[in-house]
Protein backbone atom coordinates (compact mmCIF):
# COMPACT_ATOMS: atom_id res chain seq x y z
CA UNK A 1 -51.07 6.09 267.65
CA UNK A 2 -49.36 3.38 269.72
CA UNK A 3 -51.54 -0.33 270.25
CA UNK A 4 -52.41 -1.30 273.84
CA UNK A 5 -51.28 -5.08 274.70
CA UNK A 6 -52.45 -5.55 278.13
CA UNK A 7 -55.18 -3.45 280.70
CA UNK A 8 -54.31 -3.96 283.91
CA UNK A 9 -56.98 -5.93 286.38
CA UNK A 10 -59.22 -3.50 288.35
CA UNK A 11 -57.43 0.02 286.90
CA UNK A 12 -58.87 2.73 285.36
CA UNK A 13 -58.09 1.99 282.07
CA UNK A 14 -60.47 -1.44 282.38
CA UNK A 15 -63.03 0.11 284.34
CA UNK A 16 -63.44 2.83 280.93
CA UNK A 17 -63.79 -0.10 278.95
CA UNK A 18 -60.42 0.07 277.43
CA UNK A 19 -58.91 -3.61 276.38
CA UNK A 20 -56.33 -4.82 274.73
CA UNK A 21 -55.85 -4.66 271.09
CA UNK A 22 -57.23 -0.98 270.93
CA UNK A 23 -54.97 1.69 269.49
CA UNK A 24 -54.60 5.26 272.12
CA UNK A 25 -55.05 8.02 269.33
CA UNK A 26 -54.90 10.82 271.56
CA UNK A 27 -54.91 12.24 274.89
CA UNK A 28 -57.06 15.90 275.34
CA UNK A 29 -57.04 16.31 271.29
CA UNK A 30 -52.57 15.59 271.81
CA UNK A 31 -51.68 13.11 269.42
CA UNK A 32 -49.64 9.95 271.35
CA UNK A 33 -46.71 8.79 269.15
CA UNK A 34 -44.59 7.54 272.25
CA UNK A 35 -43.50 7.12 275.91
CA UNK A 36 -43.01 11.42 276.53
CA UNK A 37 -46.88 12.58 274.97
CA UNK A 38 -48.46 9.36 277.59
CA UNK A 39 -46.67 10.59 280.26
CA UNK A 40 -47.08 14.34 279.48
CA UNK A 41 -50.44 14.27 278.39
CA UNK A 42 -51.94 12.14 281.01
CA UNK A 43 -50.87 14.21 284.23
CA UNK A 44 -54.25 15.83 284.21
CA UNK A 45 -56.85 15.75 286.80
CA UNK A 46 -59.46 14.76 284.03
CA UNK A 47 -58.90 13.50 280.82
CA UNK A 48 -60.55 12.77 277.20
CA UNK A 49 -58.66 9.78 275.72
CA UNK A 50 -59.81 9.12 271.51
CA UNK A 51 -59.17 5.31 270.83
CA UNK A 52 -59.60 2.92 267.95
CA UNK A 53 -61.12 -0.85 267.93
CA UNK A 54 -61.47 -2.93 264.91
CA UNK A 55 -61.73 0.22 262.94
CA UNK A 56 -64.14 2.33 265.05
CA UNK A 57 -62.90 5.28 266.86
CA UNK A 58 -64.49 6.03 270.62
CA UNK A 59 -63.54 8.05 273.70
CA UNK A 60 -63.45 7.81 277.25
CA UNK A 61 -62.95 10.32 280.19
CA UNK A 62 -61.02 9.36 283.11
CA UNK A 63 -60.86 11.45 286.00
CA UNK A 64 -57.48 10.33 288.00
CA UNK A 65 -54.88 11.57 290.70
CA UNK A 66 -52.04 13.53 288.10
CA UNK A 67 -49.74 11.07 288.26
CA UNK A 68 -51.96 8.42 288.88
CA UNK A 69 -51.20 5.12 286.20
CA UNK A 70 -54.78 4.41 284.46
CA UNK A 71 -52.91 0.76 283.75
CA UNK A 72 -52.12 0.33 280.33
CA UNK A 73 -49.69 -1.58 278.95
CA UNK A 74 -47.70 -1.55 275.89
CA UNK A 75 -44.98 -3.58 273.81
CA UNK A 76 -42.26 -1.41 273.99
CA UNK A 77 -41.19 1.00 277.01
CA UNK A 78 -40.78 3.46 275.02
CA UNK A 79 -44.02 2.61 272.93
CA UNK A 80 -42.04 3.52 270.15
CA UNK A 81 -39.03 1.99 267.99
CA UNK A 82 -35.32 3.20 269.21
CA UNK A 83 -34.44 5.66 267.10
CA UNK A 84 -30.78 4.64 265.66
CA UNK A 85 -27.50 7.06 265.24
CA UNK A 86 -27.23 8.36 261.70
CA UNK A 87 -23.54 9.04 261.84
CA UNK A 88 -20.02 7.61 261.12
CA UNK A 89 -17.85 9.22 263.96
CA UNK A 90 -14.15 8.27 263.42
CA UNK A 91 -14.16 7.03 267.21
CA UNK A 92 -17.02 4.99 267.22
CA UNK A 93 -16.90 2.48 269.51
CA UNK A 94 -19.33 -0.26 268.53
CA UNK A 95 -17.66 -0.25 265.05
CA UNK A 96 -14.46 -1.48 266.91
CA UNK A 97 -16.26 -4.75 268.39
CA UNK A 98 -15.87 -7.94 267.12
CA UNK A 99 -17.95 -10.21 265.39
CA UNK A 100 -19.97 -13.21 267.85
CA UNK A 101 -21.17 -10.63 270.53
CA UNK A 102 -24.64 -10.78 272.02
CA UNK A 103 -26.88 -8.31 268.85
CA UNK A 104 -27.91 -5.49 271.01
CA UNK A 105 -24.38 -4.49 271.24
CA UNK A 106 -24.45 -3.82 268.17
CA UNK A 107 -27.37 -1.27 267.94
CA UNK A 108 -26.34 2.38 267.66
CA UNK A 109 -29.21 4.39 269.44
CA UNK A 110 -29.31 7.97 269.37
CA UNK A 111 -32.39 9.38 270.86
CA UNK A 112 -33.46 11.77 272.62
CA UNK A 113 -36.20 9.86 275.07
CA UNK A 114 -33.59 7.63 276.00
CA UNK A 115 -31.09 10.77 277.19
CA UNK A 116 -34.01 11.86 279.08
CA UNK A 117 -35.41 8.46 280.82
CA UNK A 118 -32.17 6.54 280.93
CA UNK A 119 -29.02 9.25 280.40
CA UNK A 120 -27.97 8.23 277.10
CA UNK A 121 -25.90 10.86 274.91
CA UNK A 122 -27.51 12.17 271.97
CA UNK A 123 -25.56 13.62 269.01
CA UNK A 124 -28.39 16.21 268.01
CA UNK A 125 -28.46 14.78 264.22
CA UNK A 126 -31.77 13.19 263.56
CA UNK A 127 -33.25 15.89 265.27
CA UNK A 128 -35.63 18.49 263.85
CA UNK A 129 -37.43 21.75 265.10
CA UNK A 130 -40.48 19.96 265.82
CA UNK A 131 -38.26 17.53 268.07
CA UNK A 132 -36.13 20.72 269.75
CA UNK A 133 -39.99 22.56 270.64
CA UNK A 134 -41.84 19.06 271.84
CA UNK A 135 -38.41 19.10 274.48
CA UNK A 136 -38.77 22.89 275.47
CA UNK A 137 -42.73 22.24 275.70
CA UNK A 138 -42.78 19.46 277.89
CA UNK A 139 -39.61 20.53 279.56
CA UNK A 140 -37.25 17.54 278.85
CA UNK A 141 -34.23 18.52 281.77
CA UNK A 142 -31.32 17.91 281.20
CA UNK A 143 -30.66 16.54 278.07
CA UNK A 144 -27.30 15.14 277.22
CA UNK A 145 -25.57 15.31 274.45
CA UNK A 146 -22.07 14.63 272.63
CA UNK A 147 -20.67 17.97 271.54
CA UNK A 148 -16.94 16.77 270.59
CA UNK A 149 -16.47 20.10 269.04
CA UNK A 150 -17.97 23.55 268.21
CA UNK A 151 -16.58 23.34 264.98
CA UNK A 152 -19.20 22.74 262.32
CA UNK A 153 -16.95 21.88 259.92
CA UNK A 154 -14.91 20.02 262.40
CA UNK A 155 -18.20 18.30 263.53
CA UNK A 156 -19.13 16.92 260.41
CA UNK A 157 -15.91 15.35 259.14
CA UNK A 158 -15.79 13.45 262.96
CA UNK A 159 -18.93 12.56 262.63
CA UNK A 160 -19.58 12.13 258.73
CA UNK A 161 -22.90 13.39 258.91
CA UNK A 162 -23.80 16.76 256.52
CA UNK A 163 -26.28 17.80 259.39
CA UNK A 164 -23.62 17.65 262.47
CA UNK A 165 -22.52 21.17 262.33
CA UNK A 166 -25.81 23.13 261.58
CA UNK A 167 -27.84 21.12 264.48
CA UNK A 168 -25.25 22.99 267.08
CA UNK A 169 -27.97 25.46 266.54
CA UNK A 170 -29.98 23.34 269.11
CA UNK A 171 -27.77 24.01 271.87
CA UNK A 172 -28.54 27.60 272.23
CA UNK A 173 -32.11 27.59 271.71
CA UNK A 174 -32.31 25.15 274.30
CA UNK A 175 -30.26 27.02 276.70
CA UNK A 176 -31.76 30.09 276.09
CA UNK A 177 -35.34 27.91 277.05
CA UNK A 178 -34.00 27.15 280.74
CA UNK A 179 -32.87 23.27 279.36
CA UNK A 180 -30.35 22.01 281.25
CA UNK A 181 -27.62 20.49 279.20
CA UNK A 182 -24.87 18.08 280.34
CA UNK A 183 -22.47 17.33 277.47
CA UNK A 184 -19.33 15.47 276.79
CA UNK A 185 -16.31 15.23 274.63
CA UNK A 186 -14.98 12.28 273.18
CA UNK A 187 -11.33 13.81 271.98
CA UNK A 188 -9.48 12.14 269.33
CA UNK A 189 -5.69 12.93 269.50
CA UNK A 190 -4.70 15.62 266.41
CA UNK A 191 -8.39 16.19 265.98
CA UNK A 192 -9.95 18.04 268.17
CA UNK A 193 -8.06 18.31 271.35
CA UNK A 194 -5.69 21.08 271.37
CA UNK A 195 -6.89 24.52 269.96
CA UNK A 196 -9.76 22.82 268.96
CA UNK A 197 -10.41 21.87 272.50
CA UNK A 198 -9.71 24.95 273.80
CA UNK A 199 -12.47 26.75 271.31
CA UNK A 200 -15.09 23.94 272.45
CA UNK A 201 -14.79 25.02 275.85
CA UNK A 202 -14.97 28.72 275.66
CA UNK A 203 -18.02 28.25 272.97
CA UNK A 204 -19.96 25.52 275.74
CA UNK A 205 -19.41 28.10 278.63
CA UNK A 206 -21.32 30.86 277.40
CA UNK A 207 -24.29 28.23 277.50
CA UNK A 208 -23.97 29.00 280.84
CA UNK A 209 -26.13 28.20 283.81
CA UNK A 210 -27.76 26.08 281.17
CA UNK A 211 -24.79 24.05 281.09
CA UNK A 212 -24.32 22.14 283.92
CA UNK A 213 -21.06 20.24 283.37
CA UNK A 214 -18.87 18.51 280.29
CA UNK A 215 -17.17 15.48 280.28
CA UNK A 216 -13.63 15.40 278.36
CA UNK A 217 -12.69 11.54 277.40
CA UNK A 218 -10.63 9.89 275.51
CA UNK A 219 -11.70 7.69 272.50
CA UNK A 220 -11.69 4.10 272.92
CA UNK A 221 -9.81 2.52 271.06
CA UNK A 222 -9.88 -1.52 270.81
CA UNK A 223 -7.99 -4.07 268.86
CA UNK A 224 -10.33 -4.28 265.72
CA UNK A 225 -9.91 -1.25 264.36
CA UNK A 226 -9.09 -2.55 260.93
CA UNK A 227 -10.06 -0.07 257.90
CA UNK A 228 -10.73 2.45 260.45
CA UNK A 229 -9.95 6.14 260.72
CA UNK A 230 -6.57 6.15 261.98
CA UNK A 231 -6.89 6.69 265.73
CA UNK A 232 -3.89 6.54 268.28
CA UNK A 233 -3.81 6.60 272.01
CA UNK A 234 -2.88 9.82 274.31
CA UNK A 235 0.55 9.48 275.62
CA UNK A 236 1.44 10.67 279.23
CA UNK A 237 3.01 13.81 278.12
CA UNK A 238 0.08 14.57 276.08
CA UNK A 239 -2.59 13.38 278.82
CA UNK A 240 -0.59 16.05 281.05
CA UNK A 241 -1.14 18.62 278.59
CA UNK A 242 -5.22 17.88 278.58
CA UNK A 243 -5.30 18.20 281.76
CA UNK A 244 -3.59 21.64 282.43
CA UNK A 245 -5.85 22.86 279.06
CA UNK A 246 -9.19 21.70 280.97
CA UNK A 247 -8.30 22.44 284.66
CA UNK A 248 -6.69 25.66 283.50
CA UNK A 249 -10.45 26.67 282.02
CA UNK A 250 -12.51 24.89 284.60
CA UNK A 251 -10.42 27.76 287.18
CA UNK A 252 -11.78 30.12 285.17
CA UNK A 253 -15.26 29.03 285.05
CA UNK A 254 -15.16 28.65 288.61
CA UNK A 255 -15.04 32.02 289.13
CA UNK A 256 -17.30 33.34 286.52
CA UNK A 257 -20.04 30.97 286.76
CA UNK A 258 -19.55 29.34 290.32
CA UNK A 259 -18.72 25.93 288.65
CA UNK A 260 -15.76 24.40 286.74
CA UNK A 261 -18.23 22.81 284.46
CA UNK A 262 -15.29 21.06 282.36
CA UNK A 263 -14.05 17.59 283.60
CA UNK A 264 -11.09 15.44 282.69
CA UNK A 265 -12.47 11.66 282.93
CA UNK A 266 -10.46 9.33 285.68
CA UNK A 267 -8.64 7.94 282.70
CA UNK A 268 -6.52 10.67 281.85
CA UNK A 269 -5.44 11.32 285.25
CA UNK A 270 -4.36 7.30 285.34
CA UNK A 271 -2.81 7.76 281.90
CA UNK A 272 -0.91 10.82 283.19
CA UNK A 273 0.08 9.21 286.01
CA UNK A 274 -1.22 11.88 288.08
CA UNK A 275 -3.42 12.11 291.36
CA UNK A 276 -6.78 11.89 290.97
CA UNK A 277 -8.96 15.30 292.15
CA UNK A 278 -10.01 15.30 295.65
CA UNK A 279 -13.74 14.76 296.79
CA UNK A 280 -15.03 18.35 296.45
CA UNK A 281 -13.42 19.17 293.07
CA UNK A 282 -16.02 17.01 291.50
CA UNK A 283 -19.02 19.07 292.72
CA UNK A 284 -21.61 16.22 293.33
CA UNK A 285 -19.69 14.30 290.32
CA UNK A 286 -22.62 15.01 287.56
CA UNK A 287 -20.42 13.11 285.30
CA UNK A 288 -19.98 9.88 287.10
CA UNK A 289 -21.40 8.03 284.77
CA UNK A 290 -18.60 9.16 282.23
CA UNK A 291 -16.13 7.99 284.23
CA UNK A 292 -15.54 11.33 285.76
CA UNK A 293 -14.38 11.15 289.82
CA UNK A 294 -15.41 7.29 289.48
CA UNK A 295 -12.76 6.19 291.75
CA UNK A 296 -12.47 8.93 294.04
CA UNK A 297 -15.55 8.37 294.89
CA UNK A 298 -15.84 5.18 295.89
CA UNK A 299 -12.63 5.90 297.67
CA UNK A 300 -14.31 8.39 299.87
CA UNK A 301 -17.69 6.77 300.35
CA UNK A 302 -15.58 3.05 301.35
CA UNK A 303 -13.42 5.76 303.70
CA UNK A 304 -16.33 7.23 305.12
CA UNK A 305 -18.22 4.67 305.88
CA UNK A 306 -14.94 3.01 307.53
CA UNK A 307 -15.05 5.56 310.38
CA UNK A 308 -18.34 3.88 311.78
CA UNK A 309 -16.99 0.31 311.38
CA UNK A 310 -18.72 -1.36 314.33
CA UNK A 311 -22.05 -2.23 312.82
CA UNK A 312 -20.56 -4.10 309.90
CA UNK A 313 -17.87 -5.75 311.62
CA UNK A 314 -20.38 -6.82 314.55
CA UNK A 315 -22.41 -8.80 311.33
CA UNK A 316 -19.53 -9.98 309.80
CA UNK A 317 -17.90 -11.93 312.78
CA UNK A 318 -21.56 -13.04 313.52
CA UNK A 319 -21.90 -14.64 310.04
CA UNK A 320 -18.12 -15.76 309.50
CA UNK A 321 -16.85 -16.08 312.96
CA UNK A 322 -13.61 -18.41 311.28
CA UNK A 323 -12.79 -15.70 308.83
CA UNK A 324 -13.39 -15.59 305.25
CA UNK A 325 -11.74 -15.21 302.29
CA UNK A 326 -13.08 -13.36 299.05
CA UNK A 327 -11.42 -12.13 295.36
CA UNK A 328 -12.15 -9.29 294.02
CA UNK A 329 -11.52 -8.67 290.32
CA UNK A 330 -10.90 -5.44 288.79
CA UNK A 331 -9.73 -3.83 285.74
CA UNK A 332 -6.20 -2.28 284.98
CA UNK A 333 -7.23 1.37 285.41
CA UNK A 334 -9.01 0.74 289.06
CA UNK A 335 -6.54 -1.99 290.33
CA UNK A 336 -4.46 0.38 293.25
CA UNK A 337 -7.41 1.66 294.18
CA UNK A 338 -9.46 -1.23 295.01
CA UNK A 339 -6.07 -2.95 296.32
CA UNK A 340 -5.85 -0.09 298.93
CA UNK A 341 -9.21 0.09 299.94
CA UNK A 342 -9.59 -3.45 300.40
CA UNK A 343 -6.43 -3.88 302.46
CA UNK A 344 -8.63 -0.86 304.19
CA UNK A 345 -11.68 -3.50 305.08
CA UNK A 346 -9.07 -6.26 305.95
CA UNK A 347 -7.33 -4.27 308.13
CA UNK A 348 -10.53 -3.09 309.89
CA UNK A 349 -11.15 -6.65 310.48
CA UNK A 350 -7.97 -7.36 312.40
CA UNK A 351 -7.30 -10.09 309.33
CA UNK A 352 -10.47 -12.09 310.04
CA UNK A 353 -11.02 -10.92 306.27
CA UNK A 354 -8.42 -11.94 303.63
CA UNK A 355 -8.70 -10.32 300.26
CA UNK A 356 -7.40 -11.29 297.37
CA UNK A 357 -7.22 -8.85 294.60
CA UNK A 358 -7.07 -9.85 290.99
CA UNK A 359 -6.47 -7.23 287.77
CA UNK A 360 -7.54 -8.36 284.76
CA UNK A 361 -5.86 -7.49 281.39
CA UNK A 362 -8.32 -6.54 278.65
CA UNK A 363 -7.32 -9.05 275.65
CA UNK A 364 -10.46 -9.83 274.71
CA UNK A 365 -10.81 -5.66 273.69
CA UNK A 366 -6.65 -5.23 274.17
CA UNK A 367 -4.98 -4.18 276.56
CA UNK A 368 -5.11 -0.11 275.75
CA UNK A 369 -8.91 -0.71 277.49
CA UNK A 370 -8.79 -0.76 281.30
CA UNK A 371 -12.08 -0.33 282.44
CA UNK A 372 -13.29 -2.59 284.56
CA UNK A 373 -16.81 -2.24 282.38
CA UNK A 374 -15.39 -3.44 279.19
CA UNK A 375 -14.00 -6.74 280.90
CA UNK A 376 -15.62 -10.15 279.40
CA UNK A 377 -16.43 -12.96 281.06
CA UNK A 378 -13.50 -14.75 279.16
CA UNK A 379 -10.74 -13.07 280.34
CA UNK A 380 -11.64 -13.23 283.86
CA UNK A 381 -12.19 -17.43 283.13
CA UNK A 382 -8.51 -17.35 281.16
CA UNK A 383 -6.68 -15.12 284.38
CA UNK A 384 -8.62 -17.17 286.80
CA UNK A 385 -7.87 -20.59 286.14
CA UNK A 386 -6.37 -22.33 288.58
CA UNK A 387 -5.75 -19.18 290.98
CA UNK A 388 -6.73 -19.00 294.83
CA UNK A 389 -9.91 -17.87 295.04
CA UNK A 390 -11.63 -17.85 298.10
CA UNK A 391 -14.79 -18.39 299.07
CA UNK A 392 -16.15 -15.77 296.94
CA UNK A 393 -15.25 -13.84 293.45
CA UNK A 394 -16.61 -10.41 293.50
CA UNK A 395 -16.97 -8.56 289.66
CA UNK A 396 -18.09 -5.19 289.12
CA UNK A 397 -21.81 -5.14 288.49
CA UNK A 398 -20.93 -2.94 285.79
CA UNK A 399 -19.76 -5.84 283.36
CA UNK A 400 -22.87 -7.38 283.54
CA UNK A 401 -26.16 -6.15 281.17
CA UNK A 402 -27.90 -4.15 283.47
CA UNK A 403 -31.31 -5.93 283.10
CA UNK A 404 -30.00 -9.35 282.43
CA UNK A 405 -26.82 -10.90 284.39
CA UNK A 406 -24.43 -12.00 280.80
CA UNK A 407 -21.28 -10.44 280.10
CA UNK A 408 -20.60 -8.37 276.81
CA UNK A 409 -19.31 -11.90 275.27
CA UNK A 410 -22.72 -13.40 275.87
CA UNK A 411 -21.15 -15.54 278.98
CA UNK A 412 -22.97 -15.64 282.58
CA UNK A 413 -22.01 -15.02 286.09
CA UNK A 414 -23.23 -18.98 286.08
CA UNK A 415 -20.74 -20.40 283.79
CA UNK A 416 -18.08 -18.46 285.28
CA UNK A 417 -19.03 -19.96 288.56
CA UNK A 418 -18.99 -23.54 287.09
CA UNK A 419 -15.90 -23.48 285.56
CA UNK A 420 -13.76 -21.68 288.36
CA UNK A 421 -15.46 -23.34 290.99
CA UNK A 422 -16.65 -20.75 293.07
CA UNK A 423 -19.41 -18.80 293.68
CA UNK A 424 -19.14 -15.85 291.46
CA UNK A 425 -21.32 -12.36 292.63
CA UNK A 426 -21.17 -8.61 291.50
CA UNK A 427 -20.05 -6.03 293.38
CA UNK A 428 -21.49 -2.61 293.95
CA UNK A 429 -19.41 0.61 293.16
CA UNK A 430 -20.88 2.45 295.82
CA UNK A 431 -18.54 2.48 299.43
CA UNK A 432 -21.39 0.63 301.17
CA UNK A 433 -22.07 -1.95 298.71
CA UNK A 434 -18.48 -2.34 298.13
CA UNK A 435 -17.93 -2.91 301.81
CA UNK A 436 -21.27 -5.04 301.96
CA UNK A 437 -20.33 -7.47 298.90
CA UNK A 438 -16.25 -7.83 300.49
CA UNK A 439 -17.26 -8.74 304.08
CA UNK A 440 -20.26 -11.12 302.53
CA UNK A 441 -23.28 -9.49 304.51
């Protein structure tokens, strides 16, 4: 049963009689524990909802459009409590922050309505059958989830959690259900890279077409790794050698199963100091969000959208008709590329654009993290002091909360502003809103 806090004005919900304060039992005789039975159960034409008020149980029937809102509200979106990560994995990157960061940082989630609504990886663990058959009933596609190995044994000393290697069970019955399943490997170096690496793959293709792609990254590691599992960074040699091991495969896949499936993040390509893929190796880049073709695409959609210049540049010298001058601050890992592309959009401009572009050096983390997501609001003040800026400094929206504009050290885009003097804005990572945020229109 979840409790109603609000009935919208005029909705169905109100018109039945519903208020707020009343617990939903059920929907059609289904019991409602959380976010996936409301929306499930509440797609038909007509139905019987059992309720509860000051101790008295009563129904209503609503007839409604299927996916017609009847306008309840409730406390939590996902009228349920997150469920929290029962492991210990040796890589674990939220046990490598420091202390003074805003507390939701700190909150391990590990659930499975999250993978589905929002994309989060699950691990599987504090799953049970019930859980596996309530996804295969409603059809909860795709579902992601952190493999790092096939191993069982392997799986539960990375993970330090007795129930990591038998819940790899999962993965075939929901393959063999039609559930897509998008994966990802965190590899550790001397753990499970290697021939360990090489057995994860060949076990994860034969999931196949339920497996729609994997994700190979490499741990991140930060400065506070004190008491730790002992953890060290890939060198180039061996970056070079995951690379050949996962392209090698994905070849093969691709002509089996019409896919290469397997994925080396952007990160091991910069670490190997090799050339990132090409546009159409990424196949639609299902992994962006891992980091995987991340800067080859926005190289390509920034290219693209350079070839039919004339519409931006015709707002641009409308709205700045002396020029302008903008920052743009990235991390280490993306700094050529959004040097070259931005000398791109200058260029284009004949120079009526001048862009400065800054990389910033991760010490709050250290400096083996060059994302531009992990970068904190105090670095950028520390790097920035005192430095040309412009009439505008552009971050990456991805540093900032995405509901909430604060950095991961609990500073604002505000303060920033204030103390650099200058208005501080974020920056899209598509091509247009790249190209949008530079040129200031």
């Amino acid at each position: 049963m979840v409790e109603i806090t609000d009935v919208l004005p005029e909705s169905l919900a109100e018109k039945a009689g519903i208020k707020p304060l009343d617990l939903l039992l059920s929907a059609d005789g289904n019991e409602i524990n959380d976010v996936l039975d409301y929306r499930f159960y509440l797609t038909n034409e007509q139905v019987v909802l059992r309720l509860l008020r000051d101790g008295d149980e009563y129904s209503v029937t609503l007839k409604k459009g299927e996916y017609e809102d009847i306008g309840l509200e409730f406390e939590r979106p996902l009228m349920d409590r997150k469920h929290s990560c029962e492991n210990k994995c040796v890589f674990c990157f939220i046990d490598q922050l420091p202390k003074g960061m805003r507390k939701t940082l700190y909150f391990k989630d590990d659930d499975s309505r999250l993978s589905f609504l929002h994309g989060n990886y699950i691990t599987l663990t504090n799953l049970c059958d019930h859980d596996i058959e309530r996804i295969i009933k409603m059809r909860i596609s795709p579902v992601n989830i952190s493999v790092h190995t096939t191993n069982p044994t392997l799986r539960v000393e990375m993970m330090h959690n007795k129930r990591a290697g038998e819940v790899l069970s999962y993965l075939d019955r929901l393959a063999e259900a039609g559930i897509s399943l998008c994966t990802q490997i965190v590899l550790c170096r001397g753990i499970n890279d290697g021939e360990e690496l090489k057995r994860t793959m060949r076990d994860l293709a034969k999931l196949s077409p339920a497996l729609v792609s994997c994700s190979i990254v490499p741990a991140g590691l930060t400065k506070f790794r004190e008491k730790l599992y002992p953890l060290s960074a890939f060198s180039r040699e061996e970056s070079c050698d995951v690379i050949d091991e996962v392209e090698s495969f994905a070849s093969e896949c691709l002509k089996e199963y019409g896919s290469r499936i397997f994925f080396c993040s952007d990160e091991f390509y910069l670490r190997a100091e090799r050339p990132l893929p090409e546009d159409e190796y990424y196949e639609g880049y299902s992994q962006i969000e891992n980091g995987v073709g991340m800067i080859t695409s926005l190289k390509t959609e920034v290219l693209w959208e350079l070839e039919d210049f004339g519409e931006y540049l015709d707002r641009f010298l409308e709205k700045y008709p002396y020029g302008r001058t903008v920052s743009v601050v990235t991390g280490e890992a993306a700094y050529e590329c959004i040097s070259s592309l931005s000398k791109e959009v200058s260029d284009a401009t004949d120079g009526r654009l001048q862009v400065r572009v800054y990389k910033i050096i991760n010490n709050y983390f250290g400096e083996s993290i060059t994302v531009s997501g992990l970068l904190t609001g105090t670095d950028m003040l520390e790097q920035l002091m005192g430095r040309e800026l412009g009439d505008e400094l552009l971050i990456p929206a991805n540093t900032l909360k995405a509901d909430e504009d604060v950095f991961l050290d609990d500073m604002t885009p505000t303060e920033l502003s204030e103390k650099l003097g200058v208005l501080v804005k974020p920056s899209s990572d598509s091509g247009d809103g790249f190209i949008r945020a530079i040129l200031g229109i």
